[in-house]
Protein backbone atom coordinates (compact mmCIF):
# COMPACT_ATOMS: atom_id res chain seq x y z
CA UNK A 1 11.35 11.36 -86.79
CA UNK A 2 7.57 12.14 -86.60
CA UNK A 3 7.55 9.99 -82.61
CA UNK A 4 10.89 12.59 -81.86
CA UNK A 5 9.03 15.43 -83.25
CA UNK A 6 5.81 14.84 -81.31
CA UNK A 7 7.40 14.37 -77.71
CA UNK A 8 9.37 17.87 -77.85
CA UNK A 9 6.02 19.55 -79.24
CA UNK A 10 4.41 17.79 -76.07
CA UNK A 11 7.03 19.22 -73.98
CA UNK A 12 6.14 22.47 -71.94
CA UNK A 13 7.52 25.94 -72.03
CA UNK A 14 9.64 25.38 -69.20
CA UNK A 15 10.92 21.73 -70.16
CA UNK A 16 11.86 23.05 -73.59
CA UNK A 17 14.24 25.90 -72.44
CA UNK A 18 15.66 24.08 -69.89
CA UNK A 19 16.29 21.40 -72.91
CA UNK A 20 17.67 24.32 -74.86
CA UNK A 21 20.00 25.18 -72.16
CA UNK A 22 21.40 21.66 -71.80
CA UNK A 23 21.77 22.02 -75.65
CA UNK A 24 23.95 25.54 -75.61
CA UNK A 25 26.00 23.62 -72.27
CA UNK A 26 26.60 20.59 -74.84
CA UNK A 27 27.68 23.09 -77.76
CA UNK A 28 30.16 25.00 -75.66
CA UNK A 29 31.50 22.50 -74.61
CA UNK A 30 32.22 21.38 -77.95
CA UNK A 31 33.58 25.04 -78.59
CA UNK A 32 35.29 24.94 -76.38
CA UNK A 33 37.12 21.26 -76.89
CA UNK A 34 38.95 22.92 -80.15
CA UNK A 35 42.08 22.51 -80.64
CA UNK A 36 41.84 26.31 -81.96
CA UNK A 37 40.47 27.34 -78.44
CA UNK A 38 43.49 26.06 -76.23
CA UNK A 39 47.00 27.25 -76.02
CA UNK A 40 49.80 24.55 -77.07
CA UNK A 41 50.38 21.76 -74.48
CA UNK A 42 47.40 22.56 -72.47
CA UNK A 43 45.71 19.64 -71.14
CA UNK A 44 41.93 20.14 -70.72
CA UNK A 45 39.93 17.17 -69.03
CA UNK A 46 36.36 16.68 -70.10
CA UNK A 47 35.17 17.29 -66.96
CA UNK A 48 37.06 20.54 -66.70
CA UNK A 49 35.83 21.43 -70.03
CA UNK A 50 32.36 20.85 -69.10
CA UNK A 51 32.52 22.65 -65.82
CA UNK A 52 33.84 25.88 -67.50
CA UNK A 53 30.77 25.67 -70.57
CA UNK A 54 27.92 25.44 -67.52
CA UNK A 55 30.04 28.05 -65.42
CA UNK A 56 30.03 29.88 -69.09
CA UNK A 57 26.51 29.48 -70.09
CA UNK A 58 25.21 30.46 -66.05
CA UNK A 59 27.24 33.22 -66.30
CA UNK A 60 29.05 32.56 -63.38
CA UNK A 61 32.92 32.57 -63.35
CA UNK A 62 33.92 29.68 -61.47
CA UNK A 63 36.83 28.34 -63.17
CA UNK A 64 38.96 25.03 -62.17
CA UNK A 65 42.00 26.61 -64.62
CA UNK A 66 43.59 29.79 -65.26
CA UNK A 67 41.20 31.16 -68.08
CA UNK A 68 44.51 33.10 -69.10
CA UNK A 69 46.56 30.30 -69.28
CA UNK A 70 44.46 27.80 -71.02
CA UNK A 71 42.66 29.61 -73.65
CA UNK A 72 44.26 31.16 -76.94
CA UNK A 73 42.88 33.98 -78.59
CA UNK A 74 40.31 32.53 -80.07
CA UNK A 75 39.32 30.56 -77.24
CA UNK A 76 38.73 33.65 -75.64
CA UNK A 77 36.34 34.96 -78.48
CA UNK A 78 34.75 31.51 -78.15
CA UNK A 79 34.19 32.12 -74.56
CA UNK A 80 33.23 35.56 -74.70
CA UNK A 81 30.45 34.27 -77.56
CA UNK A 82 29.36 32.30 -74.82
CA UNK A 83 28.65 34.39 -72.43
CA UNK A 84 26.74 36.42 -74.53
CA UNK A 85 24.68 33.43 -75.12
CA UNK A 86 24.23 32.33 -71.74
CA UNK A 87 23.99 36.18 -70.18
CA UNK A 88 21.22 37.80 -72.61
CA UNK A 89 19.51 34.25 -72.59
CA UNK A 90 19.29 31.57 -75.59
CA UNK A 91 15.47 32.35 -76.66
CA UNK A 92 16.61 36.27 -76.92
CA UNK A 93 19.48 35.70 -79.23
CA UNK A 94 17.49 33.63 -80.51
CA UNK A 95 14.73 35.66 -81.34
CA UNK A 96 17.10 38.09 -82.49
CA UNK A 97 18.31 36.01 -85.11
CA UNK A 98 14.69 35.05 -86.08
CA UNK A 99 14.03 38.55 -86.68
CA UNK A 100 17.43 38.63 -88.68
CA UNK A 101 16.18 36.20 -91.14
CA UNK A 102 12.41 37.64 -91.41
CA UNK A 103 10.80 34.50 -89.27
CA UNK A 104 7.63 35.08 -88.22
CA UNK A 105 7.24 34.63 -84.29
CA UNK A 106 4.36 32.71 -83.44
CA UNK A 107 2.37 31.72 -80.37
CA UNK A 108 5.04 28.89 -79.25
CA UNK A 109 7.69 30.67 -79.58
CA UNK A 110 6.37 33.76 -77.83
CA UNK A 111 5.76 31.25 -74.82
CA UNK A 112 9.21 30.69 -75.22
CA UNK A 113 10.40 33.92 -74.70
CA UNK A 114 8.19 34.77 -72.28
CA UNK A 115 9.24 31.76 -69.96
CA UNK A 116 12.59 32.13 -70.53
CA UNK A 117 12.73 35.90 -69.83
CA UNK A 118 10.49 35.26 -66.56
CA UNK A 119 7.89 37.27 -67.74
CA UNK A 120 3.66 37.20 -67.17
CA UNK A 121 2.12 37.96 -70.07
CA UNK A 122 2.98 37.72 -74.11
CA UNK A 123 2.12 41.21 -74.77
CA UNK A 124 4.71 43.34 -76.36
CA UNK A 125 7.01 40.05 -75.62
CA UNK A 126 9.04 40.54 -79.53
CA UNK A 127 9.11 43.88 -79.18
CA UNK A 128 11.15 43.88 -75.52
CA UNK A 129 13.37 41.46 -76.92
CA UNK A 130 14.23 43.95 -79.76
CA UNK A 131 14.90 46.35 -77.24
CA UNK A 132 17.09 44.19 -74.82
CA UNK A 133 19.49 43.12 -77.43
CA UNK A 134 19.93 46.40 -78.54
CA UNK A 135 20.14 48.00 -75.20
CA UNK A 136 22.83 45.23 -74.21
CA UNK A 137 24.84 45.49 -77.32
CA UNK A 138 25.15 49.64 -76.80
CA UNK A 139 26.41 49.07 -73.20
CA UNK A 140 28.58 46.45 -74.61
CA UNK A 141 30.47 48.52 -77.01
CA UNK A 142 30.47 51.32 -75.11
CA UNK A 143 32.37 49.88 -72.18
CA UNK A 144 34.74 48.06 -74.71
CA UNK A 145 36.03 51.14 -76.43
CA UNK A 146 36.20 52.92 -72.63
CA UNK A 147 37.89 50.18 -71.40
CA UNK A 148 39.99 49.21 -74.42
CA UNK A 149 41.00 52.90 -74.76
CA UNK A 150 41.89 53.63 -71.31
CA UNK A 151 43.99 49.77 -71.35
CA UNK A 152 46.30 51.08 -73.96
CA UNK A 153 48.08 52.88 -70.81
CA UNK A 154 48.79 48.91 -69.18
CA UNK A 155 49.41 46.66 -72.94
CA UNK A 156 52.27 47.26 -75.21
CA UNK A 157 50.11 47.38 -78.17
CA UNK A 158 46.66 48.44 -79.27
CA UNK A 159 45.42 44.78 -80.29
CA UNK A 160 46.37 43.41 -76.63
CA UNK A 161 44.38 46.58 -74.70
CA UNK A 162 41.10 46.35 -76.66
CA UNK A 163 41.07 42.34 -76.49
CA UNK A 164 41.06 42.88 -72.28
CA UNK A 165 38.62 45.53 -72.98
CA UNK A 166 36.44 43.81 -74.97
CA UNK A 167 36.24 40.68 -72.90
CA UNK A 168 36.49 42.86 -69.37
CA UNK A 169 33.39 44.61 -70.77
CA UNK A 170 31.34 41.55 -71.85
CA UNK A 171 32.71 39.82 -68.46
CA UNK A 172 31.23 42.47 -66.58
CA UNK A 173 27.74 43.59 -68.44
CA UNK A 174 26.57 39.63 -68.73
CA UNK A 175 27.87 39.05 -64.68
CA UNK A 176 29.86 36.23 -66.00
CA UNK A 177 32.85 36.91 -63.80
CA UNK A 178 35.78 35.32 -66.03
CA UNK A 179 38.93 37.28 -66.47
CA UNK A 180 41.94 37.62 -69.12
CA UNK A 181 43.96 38.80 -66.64
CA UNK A 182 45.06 35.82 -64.65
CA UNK A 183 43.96 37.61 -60.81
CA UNK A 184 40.52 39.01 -61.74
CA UNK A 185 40.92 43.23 -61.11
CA UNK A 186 43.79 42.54 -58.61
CA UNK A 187 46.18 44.27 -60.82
CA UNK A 188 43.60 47.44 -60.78
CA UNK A 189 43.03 47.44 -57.44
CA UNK A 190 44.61 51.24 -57.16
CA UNK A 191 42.97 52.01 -60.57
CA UNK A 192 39.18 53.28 -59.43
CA UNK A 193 38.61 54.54 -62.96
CA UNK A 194 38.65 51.00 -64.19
CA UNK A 195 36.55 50.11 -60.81
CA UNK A 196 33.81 52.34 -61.79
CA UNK A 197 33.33 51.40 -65.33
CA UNK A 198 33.21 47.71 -64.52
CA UNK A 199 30.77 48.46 -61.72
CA UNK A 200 28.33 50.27 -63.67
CA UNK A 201 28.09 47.51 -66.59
CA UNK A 202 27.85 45.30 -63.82
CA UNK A 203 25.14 47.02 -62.27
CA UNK A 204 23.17 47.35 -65.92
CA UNK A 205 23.75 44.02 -66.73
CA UNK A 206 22.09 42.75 -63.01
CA UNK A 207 19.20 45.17 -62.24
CA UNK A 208 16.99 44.24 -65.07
CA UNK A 209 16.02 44.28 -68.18
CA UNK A 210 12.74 45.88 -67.92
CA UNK A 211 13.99 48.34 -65.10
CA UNK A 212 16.68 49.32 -68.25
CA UNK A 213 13.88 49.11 -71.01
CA UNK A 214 11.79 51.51 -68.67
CA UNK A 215 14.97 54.08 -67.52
CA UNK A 216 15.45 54.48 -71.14
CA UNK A 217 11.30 55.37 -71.57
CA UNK A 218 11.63 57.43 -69.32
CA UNK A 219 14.70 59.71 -70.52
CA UNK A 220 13.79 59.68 -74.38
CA UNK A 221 9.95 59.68 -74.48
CA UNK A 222 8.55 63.07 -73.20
CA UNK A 223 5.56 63.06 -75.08
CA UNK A 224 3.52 61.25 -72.63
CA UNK A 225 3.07 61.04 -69.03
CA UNK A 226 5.42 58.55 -67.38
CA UNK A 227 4.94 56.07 -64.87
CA UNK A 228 7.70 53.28 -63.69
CA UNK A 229 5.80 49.91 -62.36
CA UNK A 230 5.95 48.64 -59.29
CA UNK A 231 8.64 45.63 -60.51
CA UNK A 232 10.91 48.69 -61.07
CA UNK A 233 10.31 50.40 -57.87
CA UNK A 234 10.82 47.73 -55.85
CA UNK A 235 13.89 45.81 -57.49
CA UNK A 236 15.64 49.02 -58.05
CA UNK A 237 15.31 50.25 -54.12
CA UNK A 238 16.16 46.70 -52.89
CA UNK A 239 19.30 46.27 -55.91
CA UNK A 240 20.86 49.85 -54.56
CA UNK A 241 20.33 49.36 -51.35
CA UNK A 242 21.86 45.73 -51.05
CA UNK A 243 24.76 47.52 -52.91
CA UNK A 244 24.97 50.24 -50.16
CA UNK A 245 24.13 48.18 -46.99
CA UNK A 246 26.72 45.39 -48.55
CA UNK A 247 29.62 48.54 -48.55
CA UNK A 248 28.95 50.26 -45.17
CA UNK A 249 28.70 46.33 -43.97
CA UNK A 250 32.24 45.33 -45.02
CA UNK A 251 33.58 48.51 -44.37
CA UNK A 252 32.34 48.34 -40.80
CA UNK A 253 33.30 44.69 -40.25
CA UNK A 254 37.20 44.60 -41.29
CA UNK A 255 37.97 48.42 -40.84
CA UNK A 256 39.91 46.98 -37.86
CA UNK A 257 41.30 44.20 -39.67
CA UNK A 258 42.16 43.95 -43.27
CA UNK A 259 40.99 47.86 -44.02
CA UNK A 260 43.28 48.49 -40.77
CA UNK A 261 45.94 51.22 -41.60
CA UNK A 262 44.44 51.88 -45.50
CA UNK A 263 43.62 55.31 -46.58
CA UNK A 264 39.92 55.99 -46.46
CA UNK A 265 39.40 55.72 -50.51
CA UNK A 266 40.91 52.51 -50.74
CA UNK A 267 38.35 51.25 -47.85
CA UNK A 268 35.49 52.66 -49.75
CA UNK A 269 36.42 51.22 -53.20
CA UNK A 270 37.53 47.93 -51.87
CA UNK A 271 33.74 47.92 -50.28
CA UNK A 272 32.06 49.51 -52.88
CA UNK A 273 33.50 47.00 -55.11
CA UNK A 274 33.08 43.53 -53.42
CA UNK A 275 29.50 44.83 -52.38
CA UNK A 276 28.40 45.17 -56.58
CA UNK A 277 30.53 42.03 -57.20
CA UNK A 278 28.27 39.87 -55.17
CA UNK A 279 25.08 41.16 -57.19
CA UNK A 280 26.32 38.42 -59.44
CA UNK A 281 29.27 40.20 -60.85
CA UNK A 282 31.96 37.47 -59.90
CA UNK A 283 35.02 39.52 -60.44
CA UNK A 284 37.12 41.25 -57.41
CA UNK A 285 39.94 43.64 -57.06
CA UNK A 286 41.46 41.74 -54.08
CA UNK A 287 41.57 37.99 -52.82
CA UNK A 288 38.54 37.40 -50.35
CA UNK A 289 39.90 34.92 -48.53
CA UNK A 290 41.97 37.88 -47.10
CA UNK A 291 38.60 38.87 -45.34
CA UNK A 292 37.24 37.81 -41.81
CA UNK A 293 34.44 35.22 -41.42
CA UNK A 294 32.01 37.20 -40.34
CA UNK A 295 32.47 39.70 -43.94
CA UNK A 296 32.19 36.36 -45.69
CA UNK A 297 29.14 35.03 -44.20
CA UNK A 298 27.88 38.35 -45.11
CA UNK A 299 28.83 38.11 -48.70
CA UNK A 300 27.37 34.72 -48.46
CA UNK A 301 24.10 36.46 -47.99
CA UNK A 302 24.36 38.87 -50.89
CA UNK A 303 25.11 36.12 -53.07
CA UNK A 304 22.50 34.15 -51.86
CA UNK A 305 19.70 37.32 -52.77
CA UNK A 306 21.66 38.00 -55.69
CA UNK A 307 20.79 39.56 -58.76
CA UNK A 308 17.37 41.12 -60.11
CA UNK A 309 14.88 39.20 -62.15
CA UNK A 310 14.83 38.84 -66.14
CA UNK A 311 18.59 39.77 -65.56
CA UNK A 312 21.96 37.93 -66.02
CA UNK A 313 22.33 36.95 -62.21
CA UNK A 314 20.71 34.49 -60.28
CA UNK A 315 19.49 33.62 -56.79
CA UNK A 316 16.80 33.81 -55.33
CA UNK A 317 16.54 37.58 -57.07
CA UNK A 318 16.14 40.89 -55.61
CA UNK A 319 12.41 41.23 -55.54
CA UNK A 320 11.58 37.60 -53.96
CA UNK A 321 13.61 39.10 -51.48
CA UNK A 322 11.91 41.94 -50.77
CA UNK A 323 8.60 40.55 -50.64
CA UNK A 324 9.87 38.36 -48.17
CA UNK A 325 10.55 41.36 -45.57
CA UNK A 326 7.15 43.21 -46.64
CA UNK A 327 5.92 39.42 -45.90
CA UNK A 328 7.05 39.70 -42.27
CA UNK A 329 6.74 43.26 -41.38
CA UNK A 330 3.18 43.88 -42.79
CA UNK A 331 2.45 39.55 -41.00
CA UNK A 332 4.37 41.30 -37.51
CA UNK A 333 1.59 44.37 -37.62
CA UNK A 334 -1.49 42.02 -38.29
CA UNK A 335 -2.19 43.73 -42.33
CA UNK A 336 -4.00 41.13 -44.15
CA UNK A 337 -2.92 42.22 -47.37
CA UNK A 338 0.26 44.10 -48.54
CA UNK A 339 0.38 48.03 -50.38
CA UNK A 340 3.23 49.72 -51.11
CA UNK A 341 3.61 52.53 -53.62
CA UNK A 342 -0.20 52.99 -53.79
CA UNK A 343 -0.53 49.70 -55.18
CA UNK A 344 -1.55 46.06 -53.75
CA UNK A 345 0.43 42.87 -53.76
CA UNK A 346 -1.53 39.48 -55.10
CA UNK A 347 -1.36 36.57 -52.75
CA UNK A 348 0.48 34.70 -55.26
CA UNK A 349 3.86 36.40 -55.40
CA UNK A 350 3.81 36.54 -51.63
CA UNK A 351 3.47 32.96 -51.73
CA UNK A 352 6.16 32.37 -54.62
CA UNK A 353 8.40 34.57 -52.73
CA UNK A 354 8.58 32.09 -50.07
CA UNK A 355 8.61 29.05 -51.89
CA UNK A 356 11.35 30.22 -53.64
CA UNK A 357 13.30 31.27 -50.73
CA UNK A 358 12.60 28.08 -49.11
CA UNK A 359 13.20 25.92 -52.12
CA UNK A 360 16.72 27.58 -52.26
CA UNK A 361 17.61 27.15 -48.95
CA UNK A 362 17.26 23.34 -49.08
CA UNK A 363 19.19 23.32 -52.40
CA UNK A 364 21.85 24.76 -50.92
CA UNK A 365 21.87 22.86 -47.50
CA UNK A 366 22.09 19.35 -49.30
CA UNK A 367 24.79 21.24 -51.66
CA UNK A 368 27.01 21.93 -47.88
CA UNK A 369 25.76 18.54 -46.81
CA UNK A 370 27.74 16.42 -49.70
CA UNK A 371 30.41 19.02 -49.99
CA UNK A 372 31.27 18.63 -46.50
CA UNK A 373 31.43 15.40 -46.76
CA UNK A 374 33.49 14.80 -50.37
CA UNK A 375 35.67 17.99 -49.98
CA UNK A 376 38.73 18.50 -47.34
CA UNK A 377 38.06 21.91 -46.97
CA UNK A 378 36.72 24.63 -44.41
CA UNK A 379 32.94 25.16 -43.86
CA UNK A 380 33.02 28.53 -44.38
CA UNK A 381 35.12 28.16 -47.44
CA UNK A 382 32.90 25.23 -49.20
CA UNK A 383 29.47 27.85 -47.71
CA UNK A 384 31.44 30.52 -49.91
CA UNK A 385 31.40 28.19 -52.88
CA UNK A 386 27.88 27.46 -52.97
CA UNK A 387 26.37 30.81 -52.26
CA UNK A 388 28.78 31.66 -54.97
CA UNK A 389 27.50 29.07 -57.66
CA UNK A 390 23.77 29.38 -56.48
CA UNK A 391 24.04 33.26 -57.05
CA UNK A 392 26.22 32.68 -60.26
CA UNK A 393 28.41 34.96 -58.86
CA UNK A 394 31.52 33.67 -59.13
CA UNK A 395 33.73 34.63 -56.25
CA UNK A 396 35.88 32.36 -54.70
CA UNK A 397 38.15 31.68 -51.80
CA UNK A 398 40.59 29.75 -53.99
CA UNK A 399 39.17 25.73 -53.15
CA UNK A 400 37.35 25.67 -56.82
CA UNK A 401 40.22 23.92 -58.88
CA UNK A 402 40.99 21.22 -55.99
CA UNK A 403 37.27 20.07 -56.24
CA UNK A 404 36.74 16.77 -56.31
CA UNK A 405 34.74 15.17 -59.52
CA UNK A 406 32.00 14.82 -57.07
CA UNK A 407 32.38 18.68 -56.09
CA UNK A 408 32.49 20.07 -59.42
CA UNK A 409 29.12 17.93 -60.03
CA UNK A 410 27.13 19.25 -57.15
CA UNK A 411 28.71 23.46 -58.07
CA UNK A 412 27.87 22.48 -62.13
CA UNK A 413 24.20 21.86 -60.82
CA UNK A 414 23.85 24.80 -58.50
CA UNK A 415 25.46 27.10 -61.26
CA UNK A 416 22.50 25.58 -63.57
CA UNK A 417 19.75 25.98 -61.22
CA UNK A 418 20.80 29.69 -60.57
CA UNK A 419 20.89 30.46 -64.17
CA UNK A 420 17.65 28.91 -64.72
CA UNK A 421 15.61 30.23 -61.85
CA UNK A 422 14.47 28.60 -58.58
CA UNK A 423 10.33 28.11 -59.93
CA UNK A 424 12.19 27.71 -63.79
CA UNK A 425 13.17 24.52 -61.71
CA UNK A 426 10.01 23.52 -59.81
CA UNK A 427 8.04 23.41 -62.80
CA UNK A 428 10.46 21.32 -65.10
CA UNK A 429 8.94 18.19 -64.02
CA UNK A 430 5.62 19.94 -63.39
CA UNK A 431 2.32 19.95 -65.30
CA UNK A 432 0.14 22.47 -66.49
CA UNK A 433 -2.41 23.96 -63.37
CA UNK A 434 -5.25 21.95 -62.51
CA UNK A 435 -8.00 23.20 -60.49
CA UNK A 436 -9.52 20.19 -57.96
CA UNK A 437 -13.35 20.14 -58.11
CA UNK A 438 -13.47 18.60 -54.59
CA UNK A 439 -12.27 20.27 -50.87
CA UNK A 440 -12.51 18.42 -47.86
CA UNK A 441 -13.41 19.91 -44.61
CA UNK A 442 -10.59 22.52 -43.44
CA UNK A 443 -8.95 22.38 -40.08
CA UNK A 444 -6.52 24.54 -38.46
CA UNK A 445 -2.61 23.88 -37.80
CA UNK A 446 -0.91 25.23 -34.72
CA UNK A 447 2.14 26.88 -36.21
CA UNK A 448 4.96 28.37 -33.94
C-alpha cells in the first residue's frame, strides 16, 4: 500500500490527470454497462461500450449505436452525468466537490487544477474554478428550461420535452455532440429558434472559460477600470471569425449544389450552423455527407483548429492557431519579435504553437495511414472521421458504426488525445525541465 502510494505521489501533474482520465473512461464505462442504463434486448459489446464512455468523457459524440435506441432513461441521465464530467473537466468537479465537503486545497492539488485547466500560474486557480462551475451550471439551466419549454410544442407530454431539453442543453454547452433524438437537429432543421439557442451554448461552452470568467467582469464589475488580456483578445477574434469565415465558406462552396434552389435563410442557417458545429459542437441539422468534397475538406480544417483553450473542445485550439499565422506574417516581413494589441509575444508560445500544430498533424496522418488501410471506406470519408475525433467534434459522414475493432481503437485514441491536449500529451512521458550546463559550438542549417 505504502510502494502504491509512493509511485502515484512520484507521478507528475500531467501523468496524474491523464491517470484520472483513464479512471473516469473506466467508471463510465461501468455506468454505463448497467442493466438500468440500456433499453430491454439491447445488446451492447464491450468494445461498443467503451467507445461511447471515451467518446463521452472527450466530449465528442461519435457513437457506433443509436444513443436513442440503446439507452433508457436513466442511461441517458448516466450519460448526460458524464458529459458533465468529461466537458467541465474531472479536477473542476472535482474541486467543486472538495469545496462541498470543506477540504482544504493544497499545493498538489492546485497543480492539479492548474494542469488540467491548461493554465500558467496557481494564482487565483480555486477561486476560477468556483466561478467556472457556477458559470457552466447557469448556462446549463438556462438553456434547459428554454429548450424544455419551447419542446413542449414537439412531445406529447411535459416529462418527454424537458428530458430532450435537458440533455439537448448539456449536449450542446459541454460540445459533447450526442443526441436523444435519433438524427441529431435534423428534425429542427426549419426550426432556427432551436438553432440559435443550441448555437449560443455551443459557442459558451467552446470559447473559454476565462474569456467567459472575464465577459462576466466586465458586465457586473464597474467599480474599476477594465481591461480584457490578450488570451481573450486573441481567441475571441480568431473563435468568431472561424465561425464567420466557416459560414460565408460553405455558403459560397455548395450555393450551386446542395444550397441550389433553397431560400436564402435556409442557406444562411444551414451555414451558420455547420460552421459553430465544427468548433467542437458535434451536432448538425442536416446529414453532411449530403455536402461536396471540397465543403468537407473545409470542415476538416475547422475541426482540425477546433475549439478554444481551457474549453470543452479540442484540437489544436483557437489561439495555437493564430499564433501560427502571426508566426508567418510577422517571419514573411522580417519582425524579429511579434506585438499585437500593444503587447509582445514570448518566444515560447510561438514555439509551442508550432509544435503543437506539427505534433497534430503527424497524429492524424498515421491515424489516415492505418485507417486506410483497416477500413473499406472513402478517403475523404475516413479524413472526416479523424478531423472529427481529433477536434472532438463529433460529426460524421455515417462510416462510424461499421468501424472495424481496429478503427474504433485508433478514433478512441484520437478522441483521448483531443480531450487531453496536444502538449497534455507530449509531456505524459516527459520529465520535469532540465537546463544543460554544457553547449557545443553552433552551426547553421540551410532550411528551404
Amino acid at each position: 500500500m505504502n510502494k502504491l502510494k509512493f509511485q502515484i505521489q512520484s507521478l507528475t501533474p500531467v501523468q496524474l490527470i491523464v491517470s484520472y482520465y483513464f479512471l473516469a473512461v473506466t467508471v463510465s464505462v461501468l455506468l454505463l454497462s448497467l442493466p438500468v442504463a440500456h433499453k430491454p434486448g439491447v445488446e451492447f459489446a464491450f468494445i461498443d461500450r467503451l467507445f461511447t464512455a471515451v467518446s463521452a468523457v472527450s466530449v465528442t459524440g461519435l457513437t457506433v449505436m443509436s444513443t436513442a435506441d440503446t439507452f433508457s432513461v436513466p442511461g441517458i441521465f448516466i450519460l448526460a452525468f458524464v458529459l458533465q464530467f468529461g466537458g467541465i473537466g474531472i479536477m473542476t468537479l472535482g474541486t467543486f466537490v472538495w469545496l462541498i465537503v470543506g477540504k482544504k486545497i493544497g499545493l498538489k492539488e492546485r497543480q492539479l487544477i492548474m494542469t488540467d485547466q491548461n493554465q500558467s500560474n496557481l494564482s487565483g486557480i480555486v477561486n476560477l474554478i468556483r466561478q467556472i462551475i457556477v458559470l457552466i451550471l447557469i448556462i446549463e439551466l438556462i438553456g434547459a428550461l428554454i429548450l424544455g419549454t419551447y419542446f413542449l410544442k414537439y412531445y406529447p407530454t411535459w416529462q418527454e420535452a424537458y428530458l430532450h431539453g435537458f440533455f439537448t442543453s448539456i449536449s450542446a454547452t459541454t460540445n459533447g455532440g450526442f443526441d436523444i433524438t435519433g438524427q441529431s437537429l435534423i428534425p429542427f432543421a426549419d426550426d432556427y429558434f432551436i438553432q440559435f439557442i443550441v448555437m449560443i451554448l455551443i459557442v459558451l461552452g467552446a470559447i473559454g472559460f476565462p474569456v467567459l470568467i472575464e465577459v462576466k467582469d466586465f458586465l457586473f464589475n464597474k467599480s474599476q477600470r477594465f481591461r480584457f488580456t490578450l488570451f481573450t483578445k486573441i481567441t475571441s477574434i480568431t473563435f468568431f471569425a472561424l465561425i464567420l469565415g466557416g459560414t460565408i465558406t460553405i455558403a459560397a462552396l455548395e450555393y450551386s449544389y446542395f444550397f441550389n434552389g433553397k431560400e436564402w435563410h435556409e442557406t444562411f442557417f444551414y451555414s451558420l450552423f455547420q460552421s459553430t458545429a465544427t468548433r467542437s459542437g458535434g451536432l448538425a441539422t442536416m446529414d453532411v455527407s449530403m455536402f461536396t468534397d471540397t465543403t468537407i475538406l473545409v470542415m476538416c480544417a475547422l475541426m482540425f483548429i477546433g475549439a478554444s483553450p481551457s474549453s470543452v473542445g479540442g484540437g489544436i485550439r483557437t489561439t495555437t492557431f493564430a499564433l501560427n499565422l502571426l508566426f508567418l506574417f510577422h517571419f514573411a516581413r522580417g519582425n524579429k519579435s511579434i506585438k499585437i494589441f500593444k503587447r509582445e509575444l514570448y518566444e515560447e508560445d510561438l514555439m509551442k504553437s508550432v509544435v503543437v500544430t506539427m505534433m497534430a498533424f503527424l497524429i492524424c496522418f498515421f491515424a489516415l495511414v492505418i485507417l486506410a488501410i483497416t477500413e473499406p471506406f472513402e478517403f475523404i470519408e475516413i479524413l472526416f472521421e479523424v478531423c472529427s475525433a481529433f477536434g472532438t467534434t463529433g460529426l460524421s459522414m455515417g462510416i462510424t458504426p461499421e468501424l472495424s475493432s481496429i478503427g474504433k481503437i485508433v478514433i478512441m485514441i484520437l478522441m483521448f488525445i483531443g480531450r487531453i491536449g496536444i502538449l497534455t500529451f507530449l509531456y505524459l512521458l516527459g520529465t520535469k525541465e532540465r537546463k544543460a550546463n554544457y553547449h557545443y559550438p553552433k552551426e547553421r542549417v540551410i532550411i528551404g
